[in-house]
Each structure stands twice: as structure tokens, then as C-alpha cells.
Protein backbone atom coordinates (compact mmCIF):
# COMPACT_ATOMS: atom_id res chain seq x y z
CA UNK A 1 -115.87 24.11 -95.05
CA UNK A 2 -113.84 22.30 -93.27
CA UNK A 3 -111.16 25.00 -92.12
CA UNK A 4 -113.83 27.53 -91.05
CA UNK A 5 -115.32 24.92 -89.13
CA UNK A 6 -112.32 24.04 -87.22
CA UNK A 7 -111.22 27.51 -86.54
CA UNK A 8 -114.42 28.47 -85.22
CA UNK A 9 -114.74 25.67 -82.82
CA UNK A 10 -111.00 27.37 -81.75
CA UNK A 11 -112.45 30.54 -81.36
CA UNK A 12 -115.49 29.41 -79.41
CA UNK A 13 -113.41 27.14 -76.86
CA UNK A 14 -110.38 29.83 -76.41
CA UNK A 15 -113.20 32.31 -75.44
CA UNK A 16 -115.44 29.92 -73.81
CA UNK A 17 -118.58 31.60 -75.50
CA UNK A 18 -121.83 30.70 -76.47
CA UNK A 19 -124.01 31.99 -79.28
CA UNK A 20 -126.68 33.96 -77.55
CA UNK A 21 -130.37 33.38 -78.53
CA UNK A 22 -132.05 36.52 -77.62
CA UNK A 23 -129.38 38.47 -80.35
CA UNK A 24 -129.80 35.77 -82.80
CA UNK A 25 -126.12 34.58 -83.13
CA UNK A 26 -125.29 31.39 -85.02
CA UNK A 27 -121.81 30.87 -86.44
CA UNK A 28 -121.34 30.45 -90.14
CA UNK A 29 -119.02 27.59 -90.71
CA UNK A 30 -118.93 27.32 -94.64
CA UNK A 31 -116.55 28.64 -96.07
CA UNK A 32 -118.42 28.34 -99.89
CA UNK A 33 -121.06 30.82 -98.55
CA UNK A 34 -118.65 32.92 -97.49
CA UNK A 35 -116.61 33.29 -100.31
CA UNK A 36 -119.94 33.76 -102.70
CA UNK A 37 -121.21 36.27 -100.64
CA UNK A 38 -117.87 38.37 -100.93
CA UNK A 39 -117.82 37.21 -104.89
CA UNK A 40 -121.14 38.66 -105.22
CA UNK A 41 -120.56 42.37 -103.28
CA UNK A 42 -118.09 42.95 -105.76
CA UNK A 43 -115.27 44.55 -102.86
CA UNK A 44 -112.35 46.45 -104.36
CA UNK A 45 -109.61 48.25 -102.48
CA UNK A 46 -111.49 51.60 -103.07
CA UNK A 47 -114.54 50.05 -101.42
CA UNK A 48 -115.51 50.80 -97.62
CA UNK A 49 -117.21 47.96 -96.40
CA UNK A 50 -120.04 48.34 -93.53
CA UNK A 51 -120.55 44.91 -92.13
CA UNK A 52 -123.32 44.66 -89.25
CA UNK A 53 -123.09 41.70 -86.59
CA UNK A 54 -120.14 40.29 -87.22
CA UNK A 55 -119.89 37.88 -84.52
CA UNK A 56 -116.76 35.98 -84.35
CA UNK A 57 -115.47 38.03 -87.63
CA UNK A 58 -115.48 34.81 -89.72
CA UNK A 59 -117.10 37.06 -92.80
CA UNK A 60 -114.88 40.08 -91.59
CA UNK A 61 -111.78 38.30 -92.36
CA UNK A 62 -112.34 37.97 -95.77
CA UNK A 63 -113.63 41.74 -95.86
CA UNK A 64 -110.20 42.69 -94.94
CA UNK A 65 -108.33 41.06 -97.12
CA UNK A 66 -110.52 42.58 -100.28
CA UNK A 67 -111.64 46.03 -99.00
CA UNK A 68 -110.26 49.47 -98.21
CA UNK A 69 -111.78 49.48 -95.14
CA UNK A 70 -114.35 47.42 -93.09
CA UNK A 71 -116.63 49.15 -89.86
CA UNK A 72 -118.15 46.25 -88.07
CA UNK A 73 -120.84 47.31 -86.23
CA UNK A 74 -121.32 45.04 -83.32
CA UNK A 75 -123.56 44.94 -80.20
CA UNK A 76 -122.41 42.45 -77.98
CA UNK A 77 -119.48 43.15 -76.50
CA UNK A 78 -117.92 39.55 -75.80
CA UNK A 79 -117.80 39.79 -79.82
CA UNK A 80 -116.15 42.98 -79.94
CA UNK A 81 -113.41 41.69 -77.47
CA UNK A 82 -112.77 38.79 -79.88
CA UNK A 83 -112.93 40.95 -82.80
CA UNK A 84 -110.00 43.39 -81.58
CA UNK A 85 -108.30 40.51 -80.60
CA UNK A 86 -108.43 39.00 -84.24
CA UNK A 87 -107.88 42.26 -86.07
CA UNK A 88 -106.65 45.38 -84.44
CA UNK A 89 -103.53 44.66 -86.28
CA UNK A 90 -105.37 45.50 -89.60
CA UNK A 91 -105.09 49.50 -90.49
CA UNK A 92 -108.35 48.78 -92.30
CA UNK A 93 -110.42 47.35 -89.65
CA UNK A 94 -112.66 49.33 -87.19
CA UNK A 95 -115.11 48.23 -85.25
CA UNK A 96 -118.26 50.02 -83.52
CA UNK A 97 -119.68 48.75 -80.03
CA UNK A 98 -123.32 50.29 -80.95
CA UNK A 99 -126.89 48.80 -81.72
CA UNK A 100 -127.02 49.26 -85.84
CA UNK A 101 -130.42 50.64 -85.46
CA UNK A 102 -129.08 53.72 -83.28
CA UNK A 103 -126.51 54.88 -84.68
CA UNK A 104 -126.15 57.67 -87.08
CA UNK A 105 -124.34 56.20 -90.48
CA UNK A 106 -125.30 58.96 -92.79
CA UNK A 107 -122.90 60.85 -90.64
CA UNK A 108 -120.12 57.94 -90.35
CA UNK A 109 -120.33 57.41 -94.12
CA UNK A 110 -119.66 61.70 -94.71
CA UNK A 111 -116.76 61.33 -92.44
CA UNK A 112 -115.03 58.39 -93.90
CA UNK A 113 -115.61 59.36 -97.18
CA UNK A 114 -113.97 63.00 -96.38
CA UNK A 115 -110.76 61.77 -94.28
CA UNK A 116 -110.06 58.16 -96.01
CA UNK A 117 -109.40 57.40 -100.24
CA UNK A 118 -113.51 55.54 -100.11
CA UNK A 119 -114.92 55.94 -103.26
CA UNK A 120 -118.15 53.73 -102.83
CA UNK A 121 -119.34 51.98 -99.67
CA UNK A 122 -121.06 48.86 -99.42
CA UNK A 123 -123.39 46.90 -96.96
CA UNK A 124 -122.12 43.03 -95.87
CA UNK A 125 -123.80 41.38 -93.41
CA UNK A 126 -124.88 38.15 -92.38
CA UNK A 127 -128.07 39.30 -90.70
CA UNK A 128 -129.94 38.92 -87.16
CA UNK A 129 -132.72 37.22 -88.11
CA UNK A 130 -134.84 38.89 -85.82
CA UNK A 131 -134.98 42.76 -86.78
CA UNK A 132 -133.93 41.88 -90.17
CA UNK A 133 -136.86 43.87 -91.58
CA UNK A 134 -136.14 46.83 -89.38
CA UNK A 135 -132.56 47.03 -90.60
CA UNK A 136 -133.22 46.76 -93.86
CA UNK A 137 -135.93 49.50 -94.01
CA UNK A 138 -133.40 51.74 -91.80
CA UNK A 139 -130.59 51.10 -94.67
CA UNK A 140 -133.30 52.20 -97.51
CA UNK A 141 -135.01 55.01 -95.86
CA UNK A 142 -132.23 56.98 -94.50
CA UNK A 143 -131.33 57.22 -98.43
CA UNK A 144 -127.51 56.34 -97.60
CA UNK A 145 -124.66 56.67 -99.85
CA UNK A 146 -124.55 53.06 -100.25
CA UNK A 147 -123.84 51.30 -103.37
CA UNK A 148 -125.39 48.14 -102.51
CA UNK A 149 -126.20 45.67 -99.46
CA UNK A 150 -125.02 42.05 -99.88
CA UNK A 151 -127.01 40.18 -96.61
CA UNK A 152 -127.92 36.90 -95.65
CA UNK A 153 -131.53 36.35 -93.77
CA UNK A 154 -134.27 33.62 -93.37
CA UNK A 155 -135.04 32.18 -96.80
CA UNK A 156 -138.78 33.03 -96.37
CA UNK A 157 -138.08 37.32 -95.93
CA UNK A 158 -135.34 37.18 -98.62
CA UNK A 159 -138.15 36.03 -101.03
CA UNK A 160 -140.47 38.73 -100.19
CA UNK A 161 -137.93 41.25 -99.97
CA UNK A 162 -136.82 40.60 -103.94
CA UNK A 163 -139.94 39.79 -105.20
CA UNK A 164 -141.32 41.89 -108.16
CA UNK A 165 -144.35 43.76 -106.41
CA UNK A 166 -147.34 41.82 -107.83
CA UNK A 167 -145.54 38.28 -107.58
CA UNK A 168 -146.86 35.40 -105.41
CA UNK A 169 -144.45 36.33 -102.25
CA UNK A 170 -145.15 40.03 -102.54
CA UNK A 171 -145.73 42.11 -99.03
CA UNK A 172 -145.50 45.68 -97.84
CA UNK A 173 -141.51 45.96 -97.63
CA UNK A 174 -141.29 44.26 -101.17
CA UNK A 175 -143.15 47.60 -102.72
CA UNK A 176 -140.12 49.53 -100.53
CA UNK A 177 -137.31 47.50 -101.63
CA UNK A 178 -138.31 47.65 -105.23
CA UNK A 179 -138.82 51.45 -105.21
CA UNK A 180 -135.17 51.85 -103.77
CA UNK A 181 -133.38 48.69 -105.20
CA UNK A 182 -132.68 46.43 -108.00
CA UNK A 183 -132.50 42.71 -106.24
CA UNK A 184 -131.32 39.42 -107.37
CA UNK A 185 -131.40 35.86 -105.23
CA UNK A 186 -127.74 34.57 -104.84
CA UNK A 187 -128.14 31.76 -102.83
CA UNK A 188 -130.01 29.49 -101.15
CA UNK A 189 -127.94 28.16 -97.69
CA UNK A 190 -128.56 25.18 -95.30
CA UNK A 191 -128.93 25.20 -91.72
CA UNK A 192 -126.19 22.87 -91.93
CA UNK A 193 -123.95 25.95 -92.48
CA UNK A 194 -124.32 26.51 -89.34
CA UNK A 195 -123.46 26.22 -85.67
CA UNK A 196 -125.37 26.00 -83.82
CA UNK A 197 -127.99 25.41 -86.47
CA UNK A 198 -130.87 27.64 -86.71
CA UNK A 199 -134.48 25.89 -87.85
CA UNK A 200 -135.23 28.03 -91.01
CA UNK A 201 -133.22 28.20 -94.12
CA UNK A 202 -131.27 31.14 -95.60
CA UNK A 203 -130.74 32.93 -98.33
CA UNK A 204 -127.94 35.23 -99.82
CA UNK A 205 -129.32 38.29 -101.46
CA UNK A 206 -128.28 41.30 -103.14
CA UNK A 207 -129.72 44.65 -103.21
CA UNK A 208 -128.28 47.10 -105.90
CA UNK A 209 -129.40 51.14 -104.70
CA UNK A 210 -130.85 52.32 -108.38
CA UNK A 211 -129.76 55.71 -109.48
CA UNK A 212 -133.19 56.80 -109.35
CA UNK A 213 -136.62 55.42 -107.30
CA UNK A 214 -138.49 53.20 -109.46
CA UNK A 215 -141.39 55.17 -109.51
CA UNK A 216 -141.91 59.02 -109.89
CA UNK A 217 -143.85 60.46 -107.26
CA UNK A 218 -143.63 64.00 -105.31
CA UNK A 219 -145.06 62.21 -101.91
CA UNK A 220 -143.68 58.59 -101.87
CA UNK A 221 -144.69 59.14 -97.80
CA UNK A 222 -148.18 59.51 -99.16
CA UNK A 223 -147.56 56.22 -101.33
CA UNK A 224 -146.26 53.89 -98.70
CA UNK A 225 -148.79 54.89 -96.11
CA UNK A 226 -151.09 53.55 -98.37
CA UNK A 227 -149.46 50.26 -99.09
CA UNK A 228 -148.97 49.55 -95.40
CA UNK A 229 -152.65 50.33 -94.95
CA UNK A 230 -153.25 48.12 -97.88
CA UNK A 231 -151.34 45.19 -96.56
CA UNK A 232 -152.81 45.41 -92.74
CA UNK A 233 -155.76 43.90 -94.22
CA UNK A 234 -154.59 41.81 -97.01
CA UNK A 235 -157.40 39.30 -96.90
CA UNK A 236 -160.10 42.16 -97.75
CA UNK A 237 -160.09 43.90 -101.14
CA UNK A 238 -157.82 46.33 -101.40
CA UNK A 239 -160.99 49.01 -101.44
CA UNK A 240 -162.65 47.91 -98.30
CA UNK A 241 -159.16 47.41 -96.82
CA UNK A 242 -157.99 51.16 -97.61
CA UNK A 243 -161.86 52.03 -96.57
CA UNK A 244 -161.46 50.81 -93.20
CA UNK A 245 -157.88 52.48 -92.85
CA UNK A 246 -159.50 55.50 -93.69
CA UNK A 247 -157.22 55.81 -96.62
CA UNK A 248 -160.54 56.63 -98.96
CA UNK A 249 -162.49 58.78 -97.70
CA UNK A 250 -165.58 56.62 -98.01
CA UNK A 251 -165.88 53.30 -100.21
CA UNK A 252 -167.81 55.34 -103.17
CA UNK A 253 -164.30 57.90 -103.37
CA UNK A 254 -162.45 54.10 -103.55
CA UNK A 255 -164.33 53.02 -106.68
CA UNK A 256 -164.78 56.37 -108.31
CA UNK A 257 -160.43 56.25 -107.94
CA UNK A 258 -160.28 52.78 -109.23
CA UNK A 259 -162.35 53.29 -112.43
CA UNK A 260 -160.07 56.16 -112.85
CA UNK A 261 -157.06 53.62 -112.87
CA UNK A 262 -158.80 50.93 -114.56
CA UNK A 263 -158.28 48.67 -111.72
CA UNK A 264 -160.41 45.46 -110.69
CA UNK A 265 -163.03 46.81 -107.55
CA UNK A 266 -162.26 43.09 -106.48
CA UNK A 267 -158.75 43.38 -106.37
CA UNK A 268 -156.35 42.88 -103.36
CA UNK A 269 -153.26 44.47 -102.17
CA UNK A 270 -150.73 41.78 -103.35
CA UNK A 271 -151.93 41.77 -107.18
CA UNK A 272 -150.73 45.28 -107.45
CA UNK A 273 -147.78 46.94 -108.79
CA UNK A 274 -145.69 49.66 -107.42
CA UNK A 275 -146.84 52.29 -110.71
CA UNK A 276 -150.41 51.03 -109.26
CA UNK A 277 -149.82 52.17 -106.09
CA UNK A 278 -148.29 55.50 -106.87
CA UNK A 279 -151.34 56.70 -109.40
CA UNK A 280 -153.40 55.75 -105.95
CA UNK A 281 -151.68 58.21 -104.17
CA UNK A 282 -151.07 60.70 -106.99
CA UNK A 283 -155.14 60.73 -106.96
CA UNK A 284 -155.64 60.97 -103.47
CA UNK A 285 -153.20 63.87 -103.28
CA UNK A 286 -154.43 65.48 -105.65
């Protein structure tokens, strides 16, 4: 820890910087976190590393070392200075000066793949904590050839992201990162890890892309409109909830469907599973 610490307090008093609030920047300073989250992405030398927000490139400089290639894609451009100043020597490095949620990576990912020796490409990030949701869901619904994305976000989002749909932390986006993704919990991190230290904890997680969704369905759009309708009103049964979203078409077509299914008329959104979900909408398209 100690190392990363120092060097970091280097960093931030050669460049006289401060981590901005309104882009969510705190700097990790242990070094254990960092080396488990690059143990746990699994980086070889064919591997072409992604890595959003990489601030002061204290993650990236491990990337390096164990990657083909690493693209940072990085907004502010204080960081970007710092981060061609720390690595431009690299032939592997690249950086992007671009807003993650604008740019176009199915087309980056084609490219690189074509021109340089990348056989799989991988997602590394320790995340903003404030659009980590929208990030995520842009990462899974753009269907990207991505073997996996190794992040670090607020403790309380990781566990609803990698929850089994029908567990106690379930919410909409766990029904999306289940139908896209394997997950598994690495670990748990302290504000402490930290400067300057944020007021949640975080959490290391991996999400593996599966070969195939987990579910078969012909309209999965069909499926997820219904579980975000289902989860606006998660304090009402899932049938008056998917009632008042006009989901059903009335609240007799909702029980008629659920006898169908076998399901509970008392039942509510976070009890069900993602195969639950998915005979919904096969029904309702039908």
C-alpha cells in the first residue's frame, strides 16, 4: 500500500491537482486491490484491455505491464495530460479524450481487432460511481465483443448487479446482468483505500459475457420492458404494478396470464426469476 500511496501523493503535488467531485474521482492508493483486480481479469499478452476513467493511471500501470494493449478512455483532460506524460513511452498504451458513454466501441473494438494481434478484449475499470449503472447497461446492451468486465463500484450496486434474480438484493438491472453475464463478488474494499476517501464502500466484481443469453426469448425488448415496468412499482404486486404500466391489458388479462404460469396473484417483482419473466412476455406476445 504503501508505495502506491506515496507515488500518488507525487503525482498529485507535481501536477497540483485535485480530485474533482462532480466526475467522481478518488485515487486508489492500495496496491492489494489493485493487484486482485488485475489477478482476477485474467490479462494475457493477447488480451486488449479497455480501461474507463483511469485517473492518475495507477490501475493502468499494471495493465501495461500484463496486456497487449490498454485504451484508457478518459474524460477529463488534466488526467489525460498526466496519463501521456506517464505512458506515451509504452507502444501498448493509448488513450481516448472522450465521455465513455459517447463513443462508439463496437467500432474501436472491429478496428483493433483487424490492425493489432487482439484475440479477446476485456473491460477494467475502477468505476465513476455516479453513472455506474448507465455504463454498465451501455457495455451489455451494445452486445460488445467483450470477454468480460472486471470493475470496481459502490458496494451496495455491486450486490444488486450480481445477485441471482429472485435474491434479497435483486432490482431491474440484476434481471439484465444475469441474462448477459455470469457474475462473481471478488472483493469487498474500504474507503480507506482511498484518497480522498469516498463515504460508501466498494466492491470488486466480475462479469463473465456467457456464450449465450440466459434465457431464450425472440423479444428480450418485450421482456425487459416489462421488468422495468415491474420494478417502477415494486411495493405493489407485480399484477397491479404491470396493470397500472399498462403492461396487461386490464388486471383480469394479468391473472388469467399468471394462472397460466402458475405464479402467486400476490406476488411482487423481486420474488421472480428471469425464466419467470420471459414466459410473461412470451404470453403477452403471443
Amino acid at each position: 500500500m504503501e508505495d502506491i500511496f506515496e507515488e500518488t501523493k507525487q503525482i498529485i503535488n507535481k501536477y497540483k491537482i485535485r480530485a474533482n467531485k462532480n466526475l467522481g474521482q478518488n485515487f486508489l492508493i492500495n496496491k492489494e486491490v489493485v493487484e486482485n483486480i488485475v489477478k482476477s481479469s485474467q490479462i494475457t499478452k493477447e488480451d486488449m484491455v479497455i480501461e474507463i476513467g483511469p485517473g492518475l493511471g495507477t490501475l493502468t500501470k499494471y495493465l501495461i505491464e500484463m496486456s497487449g494493449h490498454v485504451l484508457c478512455v478518459e474524460l477529463d483532460p488534466k488526467m489525460v495530460h498526466i496519463l501521456n506524460d506517464r505512458f506515451s513511452k509504452y507502444n501498448n498504451f493509448e488513450i481516448i479524450n472522450e465521455d465513455i458513454l459517447k463513443i462508439d466501441l463496437n467500432k474501436i473494438i472491429k478496428q483493433k481487432k483487424g490492425k493489432d494481434n487482439i484475440k479477446k478484449v476485456k473491460i477494467v475499470a475502477n468505476l465513476p460511481y455516479y453513472i455506474t449503472t448507465p455504463i454498465i447497461m451501455k457495455l451489455l446492451e451494445e452486445k460488445l465483443e467483450i470477454e468480460s468486465i472486471t470493475v470496481m463500484i459502490q458496494k451496495e450496486v455491486a450486490d444488486r448487479l450480481i445477485e441471482t434474480p429472485g435474491g434479497k438484493n435483486t432490482g431491474a438491472i440484476t434481471h439484465t446482468v444475469y441474462y448477459y453475464c455470469q457474475s462473481e463478488k471478488i472483493m469487498e474494499v474500504p474507503n480507506t483505500s482511498f484518497i480522498p476517501e469516498p463515504e460508501v464502500t466498494s466492491e470488486v466484481i466480475k462479469m463473465n459475457i456467457r456464450n449465450k443469453p440466459a434465457v431464450e426469448i425472440d423479444e428480450p425488448k418485450v421482456m425487459f420492458m416489462i421488468i422495468k415496468s415491474a420494478f417502477m412499482q415494486r411495493r405493489k404486486t407485480l399484477i397491479n404494478a404491470l396493470t397500472n404500466t399498462k403492461v396487461f391489458a386490464s388486471k383480469k388479462e394479468g391473472i388469467e396470464i399468471f394462472k397460466k404460469l402458475n405464479l402467486d396473484e400476490n406476488i411482487r417483482a423481486e420474488n421472480l426469476t428471469i425464466h419467470d419473466f420471459a414466459n410473461i412476455a412470451k404470453l403477452i406476445c403471443k
